[in-house]
PDB file of N, CA and C in Angstrom:
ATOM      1  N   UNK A   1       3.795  22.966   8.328  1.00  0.00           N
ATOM      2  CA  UNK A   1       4.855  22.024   8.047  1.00  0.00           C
ATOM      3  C   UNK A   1       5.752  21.912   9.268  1.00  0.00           C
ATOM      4  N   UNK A   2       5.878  20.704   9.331  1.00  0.00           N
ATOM      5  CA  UNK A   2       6.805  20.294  11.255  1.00  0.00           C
ATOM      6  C   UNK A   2       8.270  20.795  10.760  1.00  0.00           C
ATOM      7  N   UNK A   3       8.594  20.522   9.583  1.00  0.00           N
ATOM      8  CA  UNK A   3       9.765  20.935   9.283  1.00  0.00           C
ATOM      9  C   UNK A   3      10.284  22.267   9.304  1.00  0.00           C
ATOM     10  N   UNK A   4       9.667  23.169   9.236  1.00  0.00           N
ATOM     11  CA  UNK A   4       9.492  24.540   9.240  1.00  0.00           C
ATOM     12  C   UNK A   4       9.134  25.691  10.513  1.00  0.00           C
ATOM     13  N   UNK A   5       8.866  24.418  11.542  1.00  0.00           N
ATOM     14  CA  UNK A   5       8.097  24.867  12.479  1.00  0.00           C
ATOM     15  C   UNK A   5       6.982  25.313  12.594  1.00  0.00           C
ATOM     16  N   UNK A   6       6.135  25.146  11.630  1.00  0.00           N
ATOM     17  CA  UNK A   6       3.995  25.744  11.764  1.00  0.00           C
ATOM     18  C   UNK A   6       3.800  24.763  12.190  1.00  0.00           C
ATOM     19  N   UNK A   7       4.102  23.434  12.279  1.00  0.00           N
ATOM     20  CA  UNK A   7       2.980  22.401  13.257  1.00  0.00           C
ATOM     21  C   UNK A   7       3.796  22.105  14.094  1.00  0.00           C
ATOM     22  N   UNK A   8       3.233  21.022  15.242  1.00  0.00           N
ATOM     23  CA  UNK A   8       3.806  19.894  16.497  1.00  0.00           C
ATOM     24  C   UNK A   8       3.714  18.927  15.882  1.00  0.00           C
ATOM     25  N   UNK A   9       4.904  17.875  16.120  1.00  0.00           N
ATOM     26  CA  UNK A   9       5.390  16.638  15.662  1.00  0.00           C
ATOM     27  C   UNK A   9       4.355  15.794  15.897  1.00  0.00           C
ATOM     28  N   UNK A  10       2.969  15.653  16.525  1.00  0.00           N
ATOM     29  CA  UNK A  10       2.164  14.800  16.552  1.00  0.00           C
ATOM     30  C   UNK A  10       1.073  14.995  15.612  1.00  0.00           C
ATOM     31  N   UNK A  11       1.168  16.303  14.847  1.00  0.00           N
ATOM     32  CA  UNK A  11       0.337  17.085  14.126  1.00  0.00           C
ATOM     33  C   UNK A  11       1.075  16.417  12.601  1.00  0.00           C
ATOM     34  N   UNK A  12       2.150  16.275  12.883  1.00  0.00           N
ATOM     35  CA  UNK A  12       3.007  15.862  11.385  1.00  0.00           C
ATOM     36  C   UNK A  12       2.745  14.513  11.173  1.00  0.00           C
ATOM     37  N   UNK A  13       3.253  13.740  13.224  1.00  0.00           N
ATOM     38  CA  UNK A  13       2.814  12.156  12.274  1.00  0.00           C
ATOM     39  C   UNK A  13       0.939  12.090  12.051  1.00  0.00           C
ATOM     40  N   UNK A  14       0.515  12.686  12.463  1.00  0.00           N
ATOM     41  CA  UNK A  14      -0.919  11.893  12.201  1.00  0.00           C
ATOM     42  C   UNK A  14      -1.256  12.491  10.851  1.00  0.00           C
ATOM     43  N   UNK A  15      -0.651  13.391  10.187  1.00  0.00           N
ATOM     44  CA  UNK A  15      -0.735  13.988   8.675  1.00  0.00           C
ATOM     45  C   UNK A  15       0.197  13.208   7.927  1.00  0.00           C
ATOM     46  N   UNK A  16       0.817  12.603   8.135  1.00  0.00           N
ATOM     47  CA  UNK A  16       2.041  12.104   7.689  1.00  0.00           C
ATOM     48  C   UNK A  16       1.078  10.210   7.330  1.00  0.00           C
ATOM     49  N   UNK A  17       0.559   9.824   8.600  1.00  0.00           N
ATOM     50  CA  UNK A  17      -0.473   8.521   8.683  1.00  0.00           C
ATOM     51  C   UNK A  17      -1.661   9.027   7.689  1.00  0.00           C
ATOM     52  N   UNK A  18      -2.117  10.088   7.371  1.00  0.00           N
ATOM     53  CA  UNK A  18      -3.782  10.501   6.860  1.00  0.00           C
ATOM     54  C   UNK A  18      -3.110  10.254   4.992  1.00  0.00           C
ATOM     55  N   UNK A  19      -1.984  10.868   5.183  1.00  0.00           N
ATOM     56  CA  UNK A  19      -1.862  10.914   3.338  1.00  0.00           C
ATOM     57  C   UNK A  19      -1.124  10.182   2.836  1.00  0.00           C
ATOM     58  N   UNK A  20      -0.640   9.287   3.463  1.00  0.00           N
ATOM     59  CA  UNK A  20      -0.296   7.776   3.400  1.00  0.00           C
ATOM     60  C   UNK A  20      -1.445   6.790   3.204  1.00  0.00           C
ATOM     61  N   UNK A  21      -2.333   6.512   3.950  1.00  0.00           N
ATOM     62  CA  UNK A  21      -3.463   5.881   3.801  1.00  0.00           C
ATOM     63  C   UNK A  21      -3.879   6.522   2.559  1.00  0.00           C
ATOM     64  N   UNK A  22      -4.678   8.075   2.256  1.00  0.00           N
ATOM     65  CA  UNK A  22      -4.544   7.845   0.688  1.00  0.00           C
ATOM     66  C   UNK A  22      -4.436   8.014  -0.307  1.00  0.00           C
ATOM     67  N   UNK A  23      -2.562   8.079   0.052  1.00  0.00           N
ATOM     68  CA  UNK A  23      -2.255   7.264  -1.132  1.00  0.00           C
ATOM     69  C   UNK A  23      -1.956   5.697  -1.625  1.00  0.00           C
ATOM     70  N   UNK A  24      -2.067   5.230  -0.513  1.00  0.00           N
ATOM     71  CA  UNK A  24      -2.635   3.972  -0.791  1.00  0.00           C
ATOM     72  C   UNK A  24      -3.791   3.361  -1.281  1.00  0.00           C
ATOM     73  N   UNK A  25      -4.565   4.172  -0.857  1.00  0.00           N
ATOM     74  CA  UNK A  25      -6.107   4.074  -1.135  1.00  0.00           C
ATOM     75  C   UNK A  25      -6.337   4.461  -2.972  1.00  0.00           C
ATOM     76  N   UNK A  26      -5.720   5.355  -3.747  1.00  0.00           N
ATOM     77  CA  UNK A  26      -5.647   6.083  -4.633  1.00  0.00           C
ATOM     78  C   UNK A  26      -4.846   4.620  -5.495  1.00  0.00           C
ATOM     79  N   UNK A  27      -3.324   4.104  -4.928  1.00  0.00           N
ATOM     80  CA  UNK A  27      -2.691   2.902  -5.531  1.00  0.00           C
ATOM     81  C   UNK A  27      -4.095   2.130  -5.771  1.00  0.00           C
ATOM     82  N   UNK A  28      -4.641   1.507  -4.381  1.00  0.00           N
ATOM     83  CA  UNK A  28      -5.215   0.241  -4.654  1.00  0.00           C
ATOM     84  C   UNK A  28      -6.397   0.178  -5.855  1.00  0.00           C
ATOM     85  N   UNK A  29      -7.506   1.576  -5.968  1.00  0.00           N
ATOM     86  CA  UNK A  29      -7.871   2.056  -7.087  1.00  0.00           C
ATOM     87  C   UNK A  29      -7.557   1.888  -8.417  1.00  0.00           C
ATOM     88  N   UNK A  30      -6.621   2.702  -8.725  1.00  0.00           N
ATOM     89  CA  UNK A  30      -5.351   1.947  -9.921  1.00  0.00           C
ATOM     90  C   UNK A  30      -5.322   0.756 -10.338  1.00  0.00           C
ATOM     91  N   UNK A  31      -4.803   0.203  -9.590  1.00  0.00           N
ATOM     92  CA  UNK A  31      -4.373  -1.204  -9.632  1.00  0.00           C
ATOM     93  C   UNK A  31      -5.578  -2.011 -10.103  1.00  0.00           C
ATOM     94  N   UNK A  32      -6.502  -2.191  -9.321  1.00  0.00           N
ATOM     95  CA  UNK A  32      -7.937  -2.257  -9.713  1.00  0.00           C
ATOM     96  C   UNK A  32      -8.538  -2.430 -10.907  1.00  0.00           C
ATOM     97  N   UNK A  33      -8.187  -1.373 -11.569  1.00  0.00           N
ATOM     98  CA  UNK A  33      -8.812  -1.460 -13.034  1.00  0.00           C
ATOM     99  C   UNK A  33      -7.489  -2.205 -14.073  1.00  0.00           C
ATOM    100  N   UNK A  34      -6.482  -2.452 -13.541  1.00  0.00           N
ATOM    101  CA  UNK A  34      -5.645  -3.357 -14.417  1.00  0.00           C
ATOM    102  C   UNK A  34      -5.931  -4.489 -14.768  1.00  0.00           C
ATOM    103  N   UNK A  35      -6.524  -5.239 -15.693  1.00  0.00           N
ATOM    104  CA  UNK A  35      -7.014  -6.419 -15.758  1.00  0.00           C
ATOM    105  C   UNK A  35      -6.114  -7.602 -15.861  1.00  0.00           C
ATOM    106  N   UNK A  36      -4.475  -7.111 -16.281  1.00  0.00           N
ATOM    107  CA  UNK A  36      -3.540  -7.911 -15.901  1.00  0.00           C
ATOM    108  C   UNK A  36      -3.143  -8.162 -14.910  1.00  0.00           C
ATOM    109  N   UNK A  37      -3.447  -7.684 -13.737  1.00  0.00           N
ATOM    110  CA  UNK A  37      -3.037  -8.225 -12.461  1.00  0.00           C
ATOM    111  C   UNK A  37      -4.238  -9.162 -11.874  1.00  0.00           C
ATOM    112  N   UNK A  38      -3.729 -10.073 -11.358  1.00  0.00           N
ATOM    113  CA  UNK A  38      -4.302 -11.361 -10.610  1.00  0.00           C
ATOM    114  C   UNK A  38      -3.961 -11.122  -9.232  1.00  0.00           C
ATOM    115  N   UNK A  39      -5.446 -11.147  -8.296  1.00  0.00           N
ATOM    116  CA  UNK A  39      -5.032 -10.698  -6.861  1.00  0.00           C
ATOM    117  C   UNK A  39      -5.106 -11.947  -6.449  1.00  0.00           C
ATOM    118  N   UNK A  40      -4.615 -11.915  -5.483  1.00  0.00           N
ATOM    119  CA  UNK A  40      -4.502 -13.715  -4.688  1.00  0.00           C
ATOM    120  C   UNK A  40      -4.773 -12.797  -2.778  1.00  0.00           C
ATOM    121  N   UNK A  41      -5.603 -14.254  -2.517  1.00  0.00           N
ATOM    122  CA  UNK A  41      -5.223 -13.856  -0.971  1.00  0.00           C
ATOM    123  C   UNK A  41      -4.073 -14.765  -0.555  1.00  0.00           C
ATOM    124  N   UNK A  42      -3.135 -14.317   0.308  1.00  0.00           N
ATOM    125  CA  UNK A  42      -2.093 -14.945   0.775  1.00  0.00           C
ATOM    126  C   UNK A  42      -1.955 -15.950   1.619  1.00  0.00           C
ATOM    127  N   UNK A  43      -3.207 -15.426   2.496  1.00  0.00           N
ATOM    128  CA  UNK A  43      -3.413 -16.361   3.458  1.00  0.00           C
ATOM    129  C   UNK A  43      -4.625 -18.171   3.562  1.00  0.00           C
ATOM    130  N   UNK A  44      -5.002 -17.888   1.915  1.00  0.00           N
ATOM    131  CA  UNK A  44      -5.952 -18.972   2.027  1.00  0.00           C
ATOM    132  C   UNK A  44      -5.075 -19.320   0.171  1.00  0.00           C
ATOM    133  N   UNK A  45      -4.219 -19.071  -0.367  1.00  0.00           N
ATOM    134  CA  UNK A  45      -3.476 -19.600  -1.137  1.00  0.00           C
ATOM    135  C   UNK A  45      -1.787 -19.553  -1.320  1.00  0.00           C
ATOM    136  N   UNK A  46      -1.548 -20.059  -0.025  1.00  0.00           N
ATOM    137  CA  UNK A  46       0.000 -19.894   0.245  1.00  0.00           C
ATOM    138  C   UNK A  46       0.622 -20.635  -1.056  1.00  0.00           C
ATOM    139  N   UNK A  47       0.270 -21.853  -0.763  1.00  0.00           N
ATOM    140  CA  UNK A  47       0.886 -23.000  -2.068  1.00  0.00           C
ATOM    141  C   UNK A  47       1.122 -22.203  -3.756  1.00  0.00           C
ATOM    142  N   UNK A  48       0.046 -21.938  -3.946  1.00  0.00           N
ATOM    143  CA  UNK A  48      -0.103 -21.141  -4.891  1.00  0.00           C
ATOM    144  C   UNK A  48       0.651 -19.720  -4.743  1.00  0.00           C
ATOM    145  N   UNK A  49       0.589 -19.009  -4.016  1.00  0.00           N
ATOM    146  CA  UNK A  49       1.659 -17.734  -3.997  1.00  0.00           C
ATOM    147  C   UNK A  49       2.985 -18.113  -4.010  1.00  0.00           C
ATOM    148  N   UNK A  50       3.540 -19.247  -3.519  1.00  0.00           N
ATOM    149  CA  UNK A  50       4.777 -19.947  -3.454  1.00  0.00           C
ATOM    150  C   UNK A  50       5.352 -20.242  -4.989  1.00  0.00           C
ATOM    151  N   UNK A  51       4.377 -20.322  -5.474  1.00  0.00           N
ATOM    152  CA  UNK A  51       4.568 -21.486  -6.952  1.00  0.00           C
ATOM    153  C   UNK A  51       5.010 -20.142  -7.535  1.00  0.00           C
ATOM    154  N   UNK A  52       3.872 -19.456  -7.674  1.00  0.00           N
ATOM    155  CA  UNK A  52       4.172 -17.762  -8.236  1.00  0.00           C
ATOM    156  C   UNK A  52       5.447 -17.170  -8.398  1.00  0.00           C
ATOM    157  N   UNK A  53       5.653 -16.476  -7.044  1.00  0.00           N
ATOM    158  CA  UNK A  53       6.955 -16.144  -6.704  1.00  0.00           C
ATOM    159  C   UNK A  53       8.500 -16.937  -6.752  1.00  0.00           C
ATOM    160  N   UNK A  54       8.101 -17.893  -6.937  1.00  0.00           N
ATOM    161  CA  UNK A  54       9.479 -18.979  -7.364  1.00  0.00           C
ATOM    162  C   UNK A  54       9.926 -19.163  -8.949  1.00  0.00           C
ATOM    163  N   UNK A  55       8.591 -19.165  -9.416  1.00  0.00           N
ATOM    164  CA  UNK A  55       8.327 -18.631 -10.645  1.00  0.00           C
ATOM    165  C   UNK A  55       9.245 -17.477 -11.469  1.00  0.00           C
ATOM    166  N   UNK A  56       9.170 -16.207 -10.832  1.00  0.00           N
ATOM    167  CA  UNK A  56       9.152 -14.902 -10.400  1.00  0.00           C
ATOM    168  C   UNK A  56      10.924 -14.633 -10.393  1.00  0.00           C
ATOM    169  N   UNK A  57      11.436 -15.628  -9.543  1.00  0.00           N
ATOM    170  CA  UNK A  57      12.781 -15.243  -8.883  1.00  0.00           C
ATOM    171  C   UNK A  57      13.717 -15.906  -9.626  1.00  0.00           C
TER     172      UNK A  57
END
């Protein structure tokens, strides 16, 4: 632990980057099997994410 002094601060961020990824990886899983969520890509349905989120707010 960097905090404690057993590791070097480059040892912390790249552990710090490894269990971040996944737990993201572990979220996106999750999420996954929710059948109420509707994924959209953002970038090939802007119009539509717009409508959404306005929706939303």
């Amino acid at each position: 632990n960097y905090l404690n002094g057993e590791s070097d601060e480059a040892f912390a961020k790249e552990e710090t980057k490894r269990v971040t990824r996944a737990y993201a990886r572990r979220q996106e899983t999750w999420f996954s099997k929710d059948e109420r969520i509707k994924w959209l890509a953002p970038e090939s349905n802007s119009a539509r994410l717009e409508k959404l989120l306005a929706s939303i707010n």
